[in-house]
Protein backbone atom coordinates (compact mmCIF):
# COMPACT_ATOMS: atom_id res chain seq x y z
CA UNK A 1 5.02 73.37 8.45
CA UNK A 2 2.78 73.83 11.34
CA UNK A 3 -0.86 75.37 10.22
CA UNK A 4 -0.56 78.19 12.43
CA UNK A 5 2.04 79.53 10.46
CA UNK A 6 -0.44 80.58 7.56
CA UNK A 7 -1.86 83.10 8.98
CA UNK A 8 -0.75 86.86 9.16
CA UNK A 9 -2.03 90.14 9.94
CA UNK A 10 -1.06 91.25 5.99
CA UNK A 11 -3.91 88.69 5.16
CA UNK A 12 -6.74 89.75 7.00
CA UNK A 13 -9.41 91.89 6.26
CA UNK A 14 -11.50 92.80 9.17
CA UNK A 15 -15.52 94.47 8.61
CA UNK A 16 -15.10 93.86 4.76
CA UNK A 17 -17.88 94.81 2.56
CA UNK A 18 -18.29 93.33 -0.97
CA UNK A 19 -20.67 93.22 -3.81
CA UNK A 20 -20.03 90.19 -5.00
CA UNK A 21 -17.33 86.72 -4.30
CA UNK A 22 -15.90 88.20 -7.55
CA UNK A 23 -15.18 91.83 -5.75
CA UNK A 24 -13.59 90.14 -2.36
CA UNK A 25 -11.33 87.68 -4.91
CA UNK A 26 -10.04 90.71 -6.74
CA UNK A 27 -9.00 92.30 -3.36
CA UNK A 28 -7.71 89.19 -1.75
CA UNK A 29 -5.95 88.59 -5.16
CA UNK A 30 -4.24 91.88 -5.37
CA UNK A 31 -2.73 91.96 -1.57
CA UNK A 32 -1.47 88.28 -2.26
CA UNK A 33 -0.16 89.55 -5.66
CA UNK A 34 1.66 92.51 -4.58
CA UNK A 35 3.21 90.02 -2.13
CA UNK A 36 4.52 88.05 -4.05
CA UNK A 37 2.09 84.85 -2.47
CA UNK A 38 0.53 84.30 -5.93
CA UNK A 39 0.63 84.60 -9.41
CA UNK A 40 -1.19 86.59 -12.03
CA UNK A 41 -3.56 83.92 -12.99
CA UNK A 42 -4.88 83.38 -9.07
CA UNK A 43 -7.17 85.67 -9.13
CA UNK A 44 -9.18 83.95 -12.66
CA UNK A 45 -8.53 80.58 -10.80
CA UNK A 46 -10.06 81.09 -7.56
CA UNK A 47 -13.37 82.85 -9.39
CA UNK A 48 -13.82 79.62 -11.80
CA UNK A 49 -13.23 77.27 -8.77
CA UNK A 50 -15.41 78.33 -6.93
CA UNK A 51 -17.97 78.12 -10.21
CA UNK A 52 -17.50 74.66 -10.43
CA UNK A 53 -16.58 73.45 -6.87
CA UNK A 54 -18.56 75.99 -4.63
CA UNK A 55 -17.02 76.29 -0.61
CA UNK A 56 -19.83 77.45 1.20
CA UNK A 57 -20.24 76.20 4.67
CA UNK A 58 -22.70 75.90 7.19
CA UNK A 59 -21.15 75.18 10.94
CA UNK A 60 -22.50 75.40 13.80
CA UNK A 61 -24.00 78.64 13.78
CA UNK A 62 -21.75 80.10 11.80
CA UNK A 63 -21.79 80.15 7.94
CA UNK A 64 -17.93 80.40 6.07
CA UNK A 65 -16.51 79.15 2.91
CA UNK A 66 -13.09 78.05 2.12
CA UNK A 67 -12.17 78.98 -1.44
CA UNK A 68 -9.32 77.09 -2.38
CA UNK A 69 -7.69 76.36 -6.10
CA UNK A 70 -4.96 74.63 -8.10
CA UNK A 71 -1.61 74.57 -6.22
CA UNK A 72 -0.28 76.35 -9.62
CA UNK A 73 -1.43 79.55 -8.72
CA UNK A 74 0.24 79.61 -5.00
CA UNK A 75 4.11 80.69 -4.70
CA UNK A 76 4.13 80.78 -1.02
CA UNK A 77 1.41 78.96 1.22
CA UNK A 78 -1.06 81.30 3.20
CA UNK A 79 -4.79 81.15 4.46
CA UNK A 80 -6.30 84.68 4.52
CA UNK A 81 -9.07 85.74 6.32
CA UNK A 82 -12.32 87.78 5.67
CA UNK A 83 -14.58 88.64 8.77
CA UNK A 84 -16.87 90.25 6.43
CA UNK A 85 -19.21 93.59 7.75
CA UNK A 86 -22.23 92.28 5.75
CA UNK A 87 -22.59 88.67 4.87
CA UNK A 88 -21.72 87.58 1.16
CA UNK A 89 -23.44 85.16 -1.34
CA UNK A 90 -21.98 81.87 -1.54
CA UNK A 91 -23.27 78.51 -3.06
CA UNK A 92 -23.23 75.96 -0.51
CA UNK A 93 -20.46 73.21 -0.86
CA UNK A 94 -21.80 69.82 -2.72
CA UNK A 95 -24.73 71.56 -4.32
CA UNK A 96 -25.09 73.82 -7.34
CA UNK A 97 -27.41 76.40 -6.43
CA UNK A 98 -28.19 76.51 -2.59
CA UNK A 99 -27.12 80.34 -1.89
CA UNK A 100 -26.08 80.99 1.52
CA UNK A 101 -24.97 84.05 3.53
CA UNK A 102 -21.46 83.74 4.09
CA UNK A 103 -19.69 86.03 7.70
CA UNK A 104 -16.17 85.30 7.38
CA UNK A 105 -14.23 83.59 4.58
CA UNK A 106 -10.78 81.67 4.63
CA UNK A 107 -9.28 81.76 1.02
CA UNK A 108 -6.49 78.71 1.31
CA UNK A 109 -3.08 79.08 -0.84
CA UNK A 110 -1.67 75.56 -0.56
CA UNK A 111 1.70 74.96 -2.69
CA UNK A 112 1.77 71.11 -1.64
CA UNK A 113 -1.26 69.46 -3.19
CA UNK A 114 -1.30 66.58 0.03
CA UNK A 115 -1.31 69.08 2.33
CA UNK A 116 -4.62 70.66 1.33
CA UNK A 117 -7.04 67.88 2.57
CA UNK A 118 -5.52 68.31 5.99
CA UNK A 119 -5.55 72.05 6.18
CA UNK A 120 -9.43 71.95 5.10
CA UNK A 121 -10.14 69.17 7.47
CA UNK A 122 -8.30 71.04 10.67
CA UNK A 123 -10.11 74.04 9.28
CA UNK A 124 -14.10 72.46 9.66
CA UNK A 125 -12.59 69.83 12.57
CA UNK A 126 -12.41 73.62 14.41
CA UNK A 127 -15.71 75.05 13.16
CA UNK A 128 -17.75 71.91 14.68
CA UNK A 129 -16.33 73.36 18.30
CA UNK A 130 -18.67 75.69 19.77
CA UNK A 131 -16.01 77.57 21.77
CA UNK A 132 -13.74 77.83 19.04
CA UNK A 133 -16.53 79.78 17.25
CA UNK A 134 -17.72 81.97 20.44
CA UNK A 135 -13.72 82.96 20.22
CA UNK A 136 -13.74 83.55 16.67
CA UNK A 137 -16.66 86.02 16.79
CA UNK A 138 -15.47 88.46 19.93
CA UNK A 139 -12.10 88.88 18.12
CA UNK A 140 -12.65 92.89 16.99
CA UNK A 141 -9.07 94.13 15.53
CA UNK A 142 -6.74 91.52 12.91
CA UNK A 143 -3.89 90.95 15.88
CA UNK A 144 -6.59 89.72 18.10
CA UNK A 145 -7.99 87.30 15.38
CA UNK A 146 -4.81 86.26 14.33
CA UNK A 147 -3.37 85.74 17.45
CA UNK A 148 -6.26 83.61 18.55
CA UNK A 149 -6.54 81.58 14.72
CA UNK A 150 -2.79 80.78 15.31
CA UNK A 151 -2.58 79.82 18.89
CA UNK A 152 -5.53 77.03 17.67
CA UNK A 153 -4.13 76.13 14.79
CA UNK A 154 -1.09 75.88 16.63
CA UNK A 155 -2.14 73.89 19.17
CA UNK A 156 -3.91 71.39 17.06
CA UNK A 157 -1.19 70.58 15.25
CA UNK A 158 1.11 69.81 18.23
CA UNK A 159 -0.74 68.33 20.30
C-alpha cells in the first residue's frame, strides 16, 4: 500500500478547537468509529498511549504529534489529520513532562505492526523539509490539504 493512500477528506478536521488531547481523541475516535476504521476500545487506547508514550514533535518550525496505538484497535489503516485553530497541549516525545503547543496533529491507524516505523519515519523524514512545511501551512480547505499530503506521500513512496 502506497502511504498516500491513508489519507482522505472524511479524516480531516480543518480550524479544530479542543480543550484537551482527550476532547480531539473522542472526536477523531467517533468519525473513525462510525466508519467502521476502528473499534470501540480505540478511543481508551489512543488516550493511555499517549500517557505513557507521548508524540509531541518539534520540526522545523512547526510543532505536531503523531498519536499512534496498538494495531488491535485499527480495522482499516488511515492517518487523519488535525490542522488545529488554536494550538493543543502535548508532552513532547522522549520526555515525561515537557508540554508543548501542538498546530496540527496526525493520529496514525496502522493494521500491520512493520509498517508503522516506516509510516512515522516518512511522516518526520517530510517535516525536516522546509518547503514541505511552507506547503502544509497555506493549504486553507481539507481537498487542498489532502490533495497536497497525498501527492507527497505519494511521491515519496515511488520514487
Amino acid at each position: 500500500m502506497d502511504f498516500d493512500d491513508l489519507f482522505q477528506e472524511d479524516f480531516t478536521l480543518m480550524g479544530g478547537e479542543f480543550e484537551s488531547r482527550e476532547e480531539l481523541f473522542t472526536e477523531v475516535a467517533t468519525i473513525l468509529e462510525q466508519k467502521d476504521y476502528v473499534t470501540p476500545s480505540f478511543c481508551e487506547a489512543i488516550i493511555e498511549r499517549e500517557k505513557v508514550f507521548p508524540t509531541g514533535l518539534e520540526m522545523n518550525g512547526i510543532v505536531i504529534a503523531i498519536p499512534h496505538t496498538d494495531t488491535v484497535h485499527v480495522k482499516r489503516p488511515f492517518v487523519f489529520v488535525s490542522q488545529l485553530r488554536k494550538p493543543l497541549d502535548f508532552i513532547q516525545m522522549g520526555t515525561t513532562d515537557k508540554g508543548i503547543a501542538v498546530e496540527m496533529v496526525f493520529v496514525l491507524g496502522i493494521c500491520d505492526p512493520a509498517s508503522q516505523v516506516p509510516l512515522l519515519a516518512s511522516i518526520m523524514e517530510r517535516f525536516t523539509q522546509a518547503q514541505f512545511i511552507a506547503g502544509l501551512r497555506e493549504k486553507q480547505s481539507k481537498e487542498a490539504l489532502i490533495d497536497f499530503l497525498k501527492l507527497q506521500f505519494g511521491r515519496m513512496m515511488k520514487g
